[in-house]
Structure formats: C-alpha cells, structure tokens
Protein backbone atom coordinates (compact mmCIF):
# COMPACT_ATOMS: atom_id res chain seq x y z
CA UNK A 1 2.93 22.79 -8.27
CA UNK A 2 3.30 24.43 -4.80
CA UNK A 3 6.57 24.22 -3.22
CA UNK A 4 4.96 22.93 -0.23
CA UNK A 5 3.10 19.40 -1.85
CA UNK A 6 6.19 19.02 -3.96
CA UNK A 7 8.56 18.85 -0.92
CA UNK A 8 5.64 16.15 0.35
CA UNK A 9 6.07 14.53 -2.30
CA UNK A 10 9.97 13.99 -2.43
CA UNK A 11 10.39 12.83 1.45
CA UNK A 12 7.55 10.51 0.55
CA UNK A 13 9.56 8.91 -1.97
CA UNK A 14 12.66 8.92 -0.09
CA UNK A 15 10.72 7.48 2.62
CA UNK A 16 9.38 4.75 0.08
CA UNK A 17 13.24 3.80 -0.84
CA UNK A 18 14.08 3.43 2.62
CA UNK A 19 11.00 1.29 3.13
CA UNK A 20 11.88 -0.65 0.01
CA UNK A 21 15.35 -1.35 1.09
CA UNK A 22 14.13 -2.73 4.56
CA UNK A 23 11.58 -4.85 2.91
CA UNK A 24 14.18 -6.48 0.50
CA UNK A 25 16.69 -6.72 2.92
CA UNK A 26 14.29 -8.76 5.38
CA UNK A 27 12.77 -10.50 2.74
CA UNK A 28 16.20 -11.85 1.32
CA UNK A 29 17.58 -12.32 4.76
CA UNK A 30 14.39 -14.47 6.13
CA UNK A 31 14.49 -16.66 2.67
CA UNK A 32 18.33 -17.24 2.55
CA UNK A 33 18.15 -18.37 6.49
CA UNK A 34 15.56 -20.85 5.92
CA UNK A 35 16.17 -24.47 6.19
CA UNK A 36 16.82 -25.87 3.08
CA UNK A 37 17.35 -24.76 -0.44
CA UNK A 38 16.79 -25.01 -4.10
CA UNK A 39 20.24 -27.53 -4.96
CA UNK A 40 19.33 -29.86 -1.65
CA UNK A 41 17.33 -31.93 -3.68
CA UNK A 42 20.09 -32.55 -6.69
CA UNK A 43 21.97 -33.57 -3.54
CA UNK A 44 19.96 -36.62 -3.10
CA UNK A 45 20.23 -37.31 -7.24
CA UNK A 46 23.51 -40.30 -6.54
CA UNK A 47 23.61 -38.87 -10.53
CA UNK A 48 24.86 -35.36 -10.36
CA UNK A 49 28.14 -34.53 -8.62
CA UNK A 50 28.91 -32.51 -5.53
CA UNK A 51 30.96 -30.63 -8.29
CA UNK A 52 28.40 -29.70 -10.50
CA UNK A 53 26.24 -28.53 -7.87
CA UNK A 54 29.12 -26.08 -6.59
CA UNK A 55 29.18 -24.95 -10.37
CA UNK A 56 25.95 -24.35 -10.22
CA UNK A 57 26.06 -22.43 -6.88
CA UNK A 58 29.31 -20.85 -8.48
CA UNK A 59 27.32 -19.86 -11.31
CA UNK A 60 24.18 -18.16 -9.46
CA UNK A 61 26.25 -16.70 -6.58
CA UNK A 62 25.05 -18.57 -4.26
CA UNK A 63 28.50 -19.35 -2.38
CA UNK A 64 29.09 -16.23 -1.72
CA UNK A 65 28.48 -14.35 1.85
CA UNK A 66 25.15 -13.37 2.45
CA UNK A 67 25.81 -9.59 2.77
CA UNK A 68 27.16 -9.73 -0.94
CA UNK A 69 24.47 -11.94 -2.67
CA UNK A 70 22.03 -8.82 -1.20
CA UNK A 71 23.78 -5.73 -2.83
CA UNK A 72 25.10 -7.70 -5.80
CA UNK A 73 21.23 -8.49 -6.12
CA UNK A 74 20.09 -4.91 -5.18
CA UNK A 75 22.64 -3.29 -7.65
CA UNK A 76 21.09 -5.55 -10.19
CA UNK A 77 17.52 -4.90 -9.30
CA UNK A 78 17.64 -1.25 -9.28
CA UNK A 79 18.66 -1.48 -13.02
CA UNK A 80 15.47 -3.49 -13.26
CA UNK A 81 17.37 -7.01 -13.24
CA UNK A 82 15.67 -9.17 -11.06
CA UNK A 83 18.16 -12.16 -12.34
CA UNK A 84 17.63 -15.62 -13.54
CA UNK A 85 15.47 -17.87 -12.17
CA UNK A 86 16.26 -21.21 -11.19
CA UNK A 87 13.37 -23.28 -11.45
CA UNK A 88 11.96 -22.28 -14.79
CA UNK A 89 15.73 -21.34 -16.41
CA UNK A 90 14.06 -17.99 -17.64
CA UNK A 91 14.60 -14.76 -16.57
CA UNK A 92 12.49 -13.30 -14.19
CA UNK A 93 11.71 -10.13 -15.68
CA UNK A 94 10.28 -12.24 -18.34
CA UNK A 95 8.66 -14.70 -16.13
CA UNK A 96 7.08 -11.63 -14.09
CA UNK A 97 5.91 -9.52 -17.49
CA UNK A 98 4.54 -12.87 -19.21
CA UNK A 99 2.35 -13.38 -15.90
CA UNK A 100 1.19 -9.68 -15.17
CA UNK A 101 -1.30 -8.62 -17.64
CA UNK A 102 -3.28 -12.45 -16.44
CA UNK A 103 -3.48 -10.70 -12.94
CA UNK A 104 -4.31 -7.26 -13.82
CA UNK A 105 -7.36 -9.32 -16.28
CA UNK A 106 -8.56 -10.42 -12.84
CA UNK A 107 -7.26 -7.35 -10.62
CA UNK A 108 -9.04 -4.79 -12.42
CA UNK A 109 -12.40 -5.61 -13.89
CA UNK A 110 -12.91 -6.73 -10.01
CA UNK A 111 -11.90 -3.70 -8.21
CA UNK A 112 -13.89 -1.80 -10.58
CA UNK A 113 -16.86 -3.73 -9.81
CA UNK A 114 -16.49 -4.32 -6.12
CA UNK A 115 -16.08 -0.41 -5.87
CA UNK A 116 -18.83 0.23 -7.65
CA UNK A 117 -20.79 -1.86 -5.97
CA UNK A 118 -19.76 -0.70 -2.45
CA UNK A 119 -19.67 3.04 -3.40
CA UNK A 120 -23.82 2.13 -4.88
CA UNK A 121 -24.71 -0.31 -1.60
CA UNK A 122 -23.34 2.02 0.34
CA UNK A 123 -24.65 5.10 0.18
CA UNK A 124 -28.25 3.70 -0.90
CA UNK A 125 -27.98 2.28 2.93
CA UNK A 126 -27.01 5.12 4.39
CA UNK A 127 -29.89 7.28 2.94
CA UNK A 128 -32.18 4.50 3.76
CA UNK A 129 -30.75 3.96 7.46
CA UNK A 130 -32.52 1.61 9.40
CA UNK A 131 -35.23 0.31 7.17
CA UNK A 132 -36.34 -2.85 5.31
CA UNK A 133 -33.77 -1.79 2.67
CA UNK A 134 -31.08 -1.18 5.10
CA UNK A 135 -31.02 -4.53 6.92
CA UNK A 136 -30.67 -6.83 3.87
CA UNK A 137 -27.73 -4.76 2.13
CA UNK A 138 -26.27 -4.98 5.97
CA UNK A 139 -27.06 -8.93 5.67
CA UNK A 140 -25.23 -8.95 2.77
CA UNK A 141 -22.24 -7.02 3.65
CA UNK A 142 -21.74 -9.16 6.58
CA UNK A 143 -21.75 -12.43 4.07
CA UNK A 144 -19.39 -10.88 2.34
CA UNK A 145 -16.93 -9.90 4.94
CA UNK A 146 -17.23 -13.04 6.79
CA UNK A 147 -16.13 -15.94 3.65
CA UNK A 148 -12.98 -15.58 3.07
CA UNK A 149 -11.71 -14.97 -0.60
CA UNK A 150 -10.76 -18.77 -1.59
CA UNK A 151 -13.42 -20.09 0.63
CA UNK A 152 -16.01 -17.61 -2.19
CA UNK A 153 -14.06 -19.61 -4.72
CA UNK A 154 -14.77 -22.71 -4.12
CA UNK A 155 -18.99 -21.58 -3.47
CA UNK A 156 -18.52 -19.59 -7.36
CA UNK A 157 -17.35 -22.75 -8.49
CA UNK A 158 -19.67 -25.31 -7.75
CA UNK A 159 -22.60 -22.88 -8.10
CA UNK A 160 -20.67 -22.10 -12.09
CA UNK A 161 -20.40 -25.89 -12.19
CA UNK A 162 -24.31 -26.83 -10.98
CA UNK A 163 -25.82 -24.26 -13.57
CA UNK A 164 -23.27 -25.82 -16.58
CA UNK A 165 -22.20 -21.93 -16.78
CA UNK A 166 -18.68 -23.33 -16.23
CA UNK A 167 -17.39 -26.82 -16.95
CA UNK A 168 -13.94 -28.75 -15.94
CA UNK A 169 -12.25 -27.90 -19.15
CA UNK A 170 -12.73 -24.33 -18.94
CA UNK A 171 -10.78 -23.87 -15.55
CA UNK A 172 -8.00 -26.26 -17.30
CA UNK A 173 -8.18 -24.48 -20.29
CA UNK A 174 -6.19 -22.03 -19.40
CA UNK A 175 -7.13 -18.42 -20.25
CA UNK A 176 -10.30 -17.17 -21.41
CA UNK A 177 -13.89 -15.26 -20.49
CA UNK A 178 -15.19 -18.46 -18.58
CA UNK A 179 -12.33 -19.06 -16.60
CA UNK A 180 -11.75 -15.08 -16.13
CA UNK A 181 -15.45 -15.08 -14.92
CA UNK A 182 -14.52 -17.61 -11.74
CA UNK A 183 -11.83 -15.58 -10.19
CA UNK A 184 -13.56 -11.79 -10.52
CA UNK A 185 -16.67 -13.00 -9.76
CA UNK A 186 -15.03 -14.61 -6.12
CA UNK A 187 -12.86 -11.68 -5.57
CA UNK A 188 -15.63 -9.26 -5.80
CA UNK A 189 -18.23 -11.23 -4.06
CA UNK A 190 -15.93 -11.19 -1.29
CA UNK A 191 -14.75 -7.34 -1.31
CA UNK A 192 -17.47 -5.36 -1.73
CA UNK A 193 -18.99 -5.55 1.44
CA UNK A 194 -16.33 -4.21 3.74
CA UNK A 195 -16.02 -0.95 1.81
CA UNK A 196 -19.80 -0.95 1.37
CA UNK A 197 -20.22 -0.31 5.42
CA UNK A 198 -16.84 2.03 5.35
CA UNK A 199 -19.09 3.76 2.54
CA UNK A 200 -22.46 4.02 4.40
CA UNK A 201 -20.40 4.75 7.87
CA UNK A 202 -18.95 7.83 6.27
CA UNK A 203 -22.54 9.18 4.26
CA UNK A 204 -24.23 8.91 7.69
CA UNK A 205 -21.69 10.49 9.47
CA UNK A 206 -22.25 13.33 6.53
CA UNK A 207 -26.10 13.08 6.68
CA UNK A 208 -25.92 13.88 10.59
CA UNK A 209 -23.03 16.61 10.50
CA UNK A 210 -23.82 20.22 10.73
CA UNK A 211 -23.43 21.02 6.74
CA UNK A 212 -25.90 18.74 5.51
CA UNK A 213 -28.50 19.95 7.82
CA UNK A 214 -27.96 23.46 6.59
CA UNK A 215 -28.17 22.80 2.90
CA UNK A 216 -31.21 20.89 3.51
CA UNK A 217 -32.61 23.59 5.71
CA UNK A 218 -31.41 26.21 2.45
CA UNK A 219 -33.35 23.94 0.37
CA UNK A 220 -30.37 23.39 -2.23
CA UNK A 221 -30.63 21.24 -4.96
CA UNK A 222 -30.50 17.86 -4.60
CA UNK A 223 -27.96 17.03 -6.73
CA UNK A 224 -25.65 19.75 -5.18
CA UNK A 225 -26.11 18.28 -2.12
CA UNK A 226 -25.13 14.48 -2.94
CA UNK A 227 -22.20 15.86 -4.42
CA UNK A 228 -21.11 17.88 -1.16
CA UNK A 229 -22.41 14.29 0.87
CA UNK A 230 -19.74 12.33 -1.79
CA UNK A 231 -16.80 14.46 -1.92
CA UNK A 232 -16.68 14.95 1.84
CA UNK A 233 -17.68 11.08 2.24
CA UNK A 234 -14.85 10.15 -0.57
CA UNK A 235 -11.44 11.19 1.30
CA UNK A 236 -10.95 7.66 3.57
CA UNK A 237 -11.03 5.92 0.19
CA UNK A 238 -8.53 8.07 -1.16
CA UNK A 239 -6.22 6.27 1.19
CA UNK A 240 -7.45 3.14 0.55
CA UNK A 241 -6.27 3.61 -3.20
CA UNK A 242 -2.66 2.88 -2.03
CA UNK A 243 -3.32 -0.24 -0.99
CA UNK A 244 -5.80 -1.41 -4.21
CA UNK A 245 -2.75 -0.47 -6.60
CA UNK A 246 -0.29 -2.22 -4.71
CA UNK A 247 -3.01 -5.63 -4.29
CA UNK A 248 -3.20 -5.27 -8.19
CA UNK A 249 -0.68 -7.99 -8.45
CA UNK A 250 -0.75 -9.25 -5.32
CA UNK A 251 -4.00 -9.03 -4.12
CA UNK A 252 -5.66 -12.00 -6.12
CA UNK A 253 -2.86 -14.89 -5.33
CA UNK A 254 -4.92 -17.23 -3.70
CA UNK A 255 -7.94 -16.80 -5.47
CA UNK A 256 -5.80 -17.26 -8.37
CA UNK A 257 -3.92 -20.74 -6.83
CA UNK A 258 -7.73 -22.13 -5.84
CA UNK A 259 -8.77 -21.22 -9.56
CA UNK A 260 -5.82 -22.60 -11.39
CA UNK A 261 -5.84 -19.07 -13.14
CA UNK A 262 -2.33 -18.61 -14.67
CA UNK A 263 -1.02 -15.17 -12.90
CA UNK A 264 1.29 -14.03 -10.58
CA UNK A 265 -0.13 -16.50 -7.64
CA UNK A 266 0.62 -19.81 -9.16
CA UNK A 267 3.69 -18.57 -10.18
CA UNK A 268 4.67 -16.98 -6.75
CA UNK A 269 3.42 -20.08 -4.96
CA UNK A 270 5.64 -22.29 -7.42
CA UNK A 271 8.52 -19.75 -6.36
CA UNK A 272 8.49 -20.25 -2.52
CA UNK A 273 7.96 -24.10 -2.76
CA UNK A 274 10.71 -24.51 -4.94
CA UNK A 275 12.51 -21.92 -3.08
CA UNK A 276 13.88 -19.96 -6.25
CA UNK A 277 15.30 -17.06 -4.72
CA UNK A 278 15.64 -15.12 -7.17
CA UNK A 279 11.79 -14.72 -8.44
CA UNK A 280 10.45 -14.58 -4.89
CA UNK A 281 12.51 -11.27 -4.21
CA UNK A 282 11.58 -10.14 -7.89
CA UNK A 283 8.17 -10.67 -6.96
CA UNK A 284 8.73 -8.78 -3.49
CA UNK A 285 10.89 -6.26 -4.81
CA UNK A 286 7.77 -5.06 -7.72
CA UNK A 287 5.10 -5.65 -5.02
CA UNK A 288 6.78 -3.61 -2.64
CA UNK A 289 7.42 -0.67 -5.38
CA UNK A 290 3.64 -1.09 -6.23
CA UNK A 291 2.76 -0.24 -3.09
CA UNK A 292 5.02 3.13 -2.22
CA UNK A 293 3.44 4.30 -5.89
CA UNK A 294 0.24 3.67 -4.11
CA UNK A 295 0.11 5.15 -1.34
CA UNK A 296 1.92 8.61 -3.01
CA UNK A 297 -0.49 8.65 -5.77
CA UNK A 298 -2.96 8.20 -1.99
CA UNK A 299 -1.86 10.92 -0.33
CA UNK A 300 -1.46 13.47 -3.21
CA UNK A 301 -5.18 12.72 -4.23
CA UNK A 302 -6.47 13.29 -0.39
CA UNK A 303 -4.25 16.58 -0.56
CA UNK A 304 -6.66 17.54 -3.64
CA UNK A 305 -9.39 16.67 -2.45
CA UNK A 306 -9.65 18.03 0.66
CA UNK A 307 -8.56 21.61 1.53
CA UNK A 308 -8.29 21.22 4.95
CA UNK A 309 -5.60 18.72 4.40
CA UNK A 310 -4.03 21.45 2.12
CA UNK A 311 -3.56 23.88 5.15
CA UNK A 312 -2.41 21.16 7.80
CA UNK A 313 1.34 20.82 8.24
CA UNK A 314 1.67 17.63 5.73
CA UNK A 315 5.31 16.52 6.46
C-alpha cells in the first residue's frame, strides 16, 4: 500500500475515534439531562420501596456522578459491552445482534434495488435529455423525492392490502417474504429518485465535457465510451457509500415502526420511550461506528477510483 493512502487512512480513523467519543459523550449527556427517567414510574407503584429503587439504581450505576457513569460505560463499550438493559432485562449486545440481521433483510435487498434503479433511470435520462422519455423518469423522480419514507408506507400498504397481495396477518405475523415485501418495497420507492437525478446530473455533465466529445469525434467504441461516461460519472457516489453503510441499521427505523417490522426501529423507538439508557447509547455507539467504517471504506474507494484524487494532497 503506498505510504501516502496508508497515513490517510490512520488520521481518518483517529479522526473517527475522536468523532465517536464526541458523539457518545453528547448523546449520554443530552439523555441523562432529560426530564425524567426509567425508575420515575416505580416511584408512583405505593408497592415498591424507595429502597428497592435505590438498589436498583445502586445496581445499574445510576447514582453515581454523571462524569463516571460515561467512562465506566465507555470502558465497557470499547470491550464491546454495551451493558444490560433495563426494560427488556437482557443484555444489549444480545438485544442489538437478535434485531440486526431483520434490518439488514430490509437494508440491503433495498439499497441494492434503489441503486440499481437510480444508476439504470439515470443515465437512460441523461442520454435521452430532454425528450418524451426524459420528462416522465423526471416525473417520477420528483414523486419519489417528494413522499416521505413512512408517508410511501402507508400508500404500499393499502395498495398491498386493495390487491389481497398482503393481508392483516401478514404484517402481524411477524417475519417473513410478505411482510419483508412492505418495508423494501416503501424504502426503495422512496430512494431511488434522488440518486436517479444525482446520476443523470453527473452523465450530462460527462456527455457535455471536453472528453466525451473527443471520443465521439475518434469514433471509439461504444462500449468504451459508456465505460469512460460511468467511471468518471461514478466518483460522487463513492462518497455517498459512507453514508448507505452507516443507514444499514439505521436508515430504515421508521419505515420499520410504520410497518411493525421487528428490527432495530421498534426496538430503538421502545428504547427512548422507555428511556433505557443503556440500549439507546448501544444503539448510538454501533450506529456511530457504522458510519466512520463508511465513510473510510468512502474515501479509500474515491482514492481508487480516481487518479486525480491520488495526486491531490489527501490529508
């Protein structure tokens, strides 16, 4: 590896740590400062004790200063303990592992599609600028933009429920295909069109720029040309890569609430209303790693890609 990308690549990570460390430190500060907290309602129980519910505080470290809950909990968490949560009385490594591969069955088969879709849309409209063609995949793009994700659930789910593709026992079910069909189907419905017009944006600026005139004046294969027009179109979406692995887990929450689909959005949501502090910073804390190994994995493949990058000053 040149010494040059591999220093890149080691203040990006220690820039990710730092990052990581603000975010938890916020996070935990802004949750333990709210009004409120998980033992107030056992306070109103006449049944349980003021005693037991110091035990209990006693017991999850709660009565200690706010400074030392933090680094007792970062110590823990950077040996991959994220602690015990209080509202299921499971661990939330557990709790977070048993929950992940549900998301990632939504978070994957729907960035695959809505890419695929965009990257297709895309560049057919840019090579067709301005006709017939054009102006409905434009139509459609706009659609798309404009509904909001759970606002495309609700429309997938009473169009699933008016053709009898999808029935009120399938969504309550639990998980399988028919269910899994709602929540992809929304998310990509509602994706693909912004990074369909970031797609035909970029060809177009391609199709106009000095190189594509002079392969098409050198009368170069066709195919040798699209893939010139692609590779130099490609290098915004490298970036954008950062920020579809760390929205692998996080990315589908609501659609995932509005669906009743059993991954991490039900059980974040379940988290913050409860306010179980220790699974909303787990849940932080792996989001927040998710995305620093997103954005490196980024900016290494844009260094790849394109050469110019390569002889910039990168750090």
């Amino acid at each position: 590896m040149d010494l040059k990308i591999a220093k890149f690549i080691g203040i990006r990570i220690l820039q990710g740590v730092f990052v990581v460390l603000g975010v938890s430190f916020l996070s935990f500060l802004a949750i333990n400062l709210a009004p409120g907290g998980f033992f107030d309602q056992l306070k109103l129980n006449p049944s349980i004790s003021p005693q037991t519910i110091k035990s209990l505080e006693a017991y999850y470290g709660l009565n200690k200063p706010l400074l030392v809950r933090y680094i007792d909990w970062l110590l823990d968490a950077i040996r991959l303990n994220l602690g015990y949560s209080i509202e299921y009385n499971e661990s939330v490594n557990k709790l977070i592992l048993e929950r992940i591969p549900n998301t990632l069955m939504v978070s994957i088969p729907t960035a695959f599609i809505s890419w695929s879709a965009a990257f297709f849309l895309g560049v057919f409209s840019a090579f067709k600028k301005d006709t017939i063609y054009d102006k409905v995949i434009q139509g459609l793009c706009y659609i798309s933009m404009s509904v909001p994700s759970f606002i495309m659930a609700f429309i997938v789910m009473i169009f699933l429920y008016k053709t009898k593709a999808l029935n009120l026992s399938d969504i309550l079910s639990g998980v399988n295909i028919k269910h899994l069909m709602l929540p992809v189907l929304s998310l990509s419905l509602s994706s693909f069109g912004g990074l369909a017009r970031l797609v035909r944006t970029n060809t177009i600026d391609i199709l106009e720029s000095p190189m594509y005139i002079f392969l098409k004046a050198s009368k170069v294969k066709n195919s040798i040309i699209l893939w010139h027009v692609i590779r130099n179109m490609i290098s915004p979406f490298l970036v954008l890569i950062g920020y579809e692995i760390s929205s692998l887990i996080s990315g589908a929450s609501l659609v995932e609430i509005v669906t009743n689909w059993p991954g991490m959005g039900l059980l974040i949501l379940n988290a913050v209303l409860s306010k179980d502090l220790f699974l909303v910073m787990g849940s932080l804390y792996i989001g927040s790693i998710m995305l620093i190994i997103g954005n490196l994995i980024a900016d290494i493949l844009l260094i790849l890609n394109d050469p110019r990058v390569r002889k910039q000053k990168i750090f």
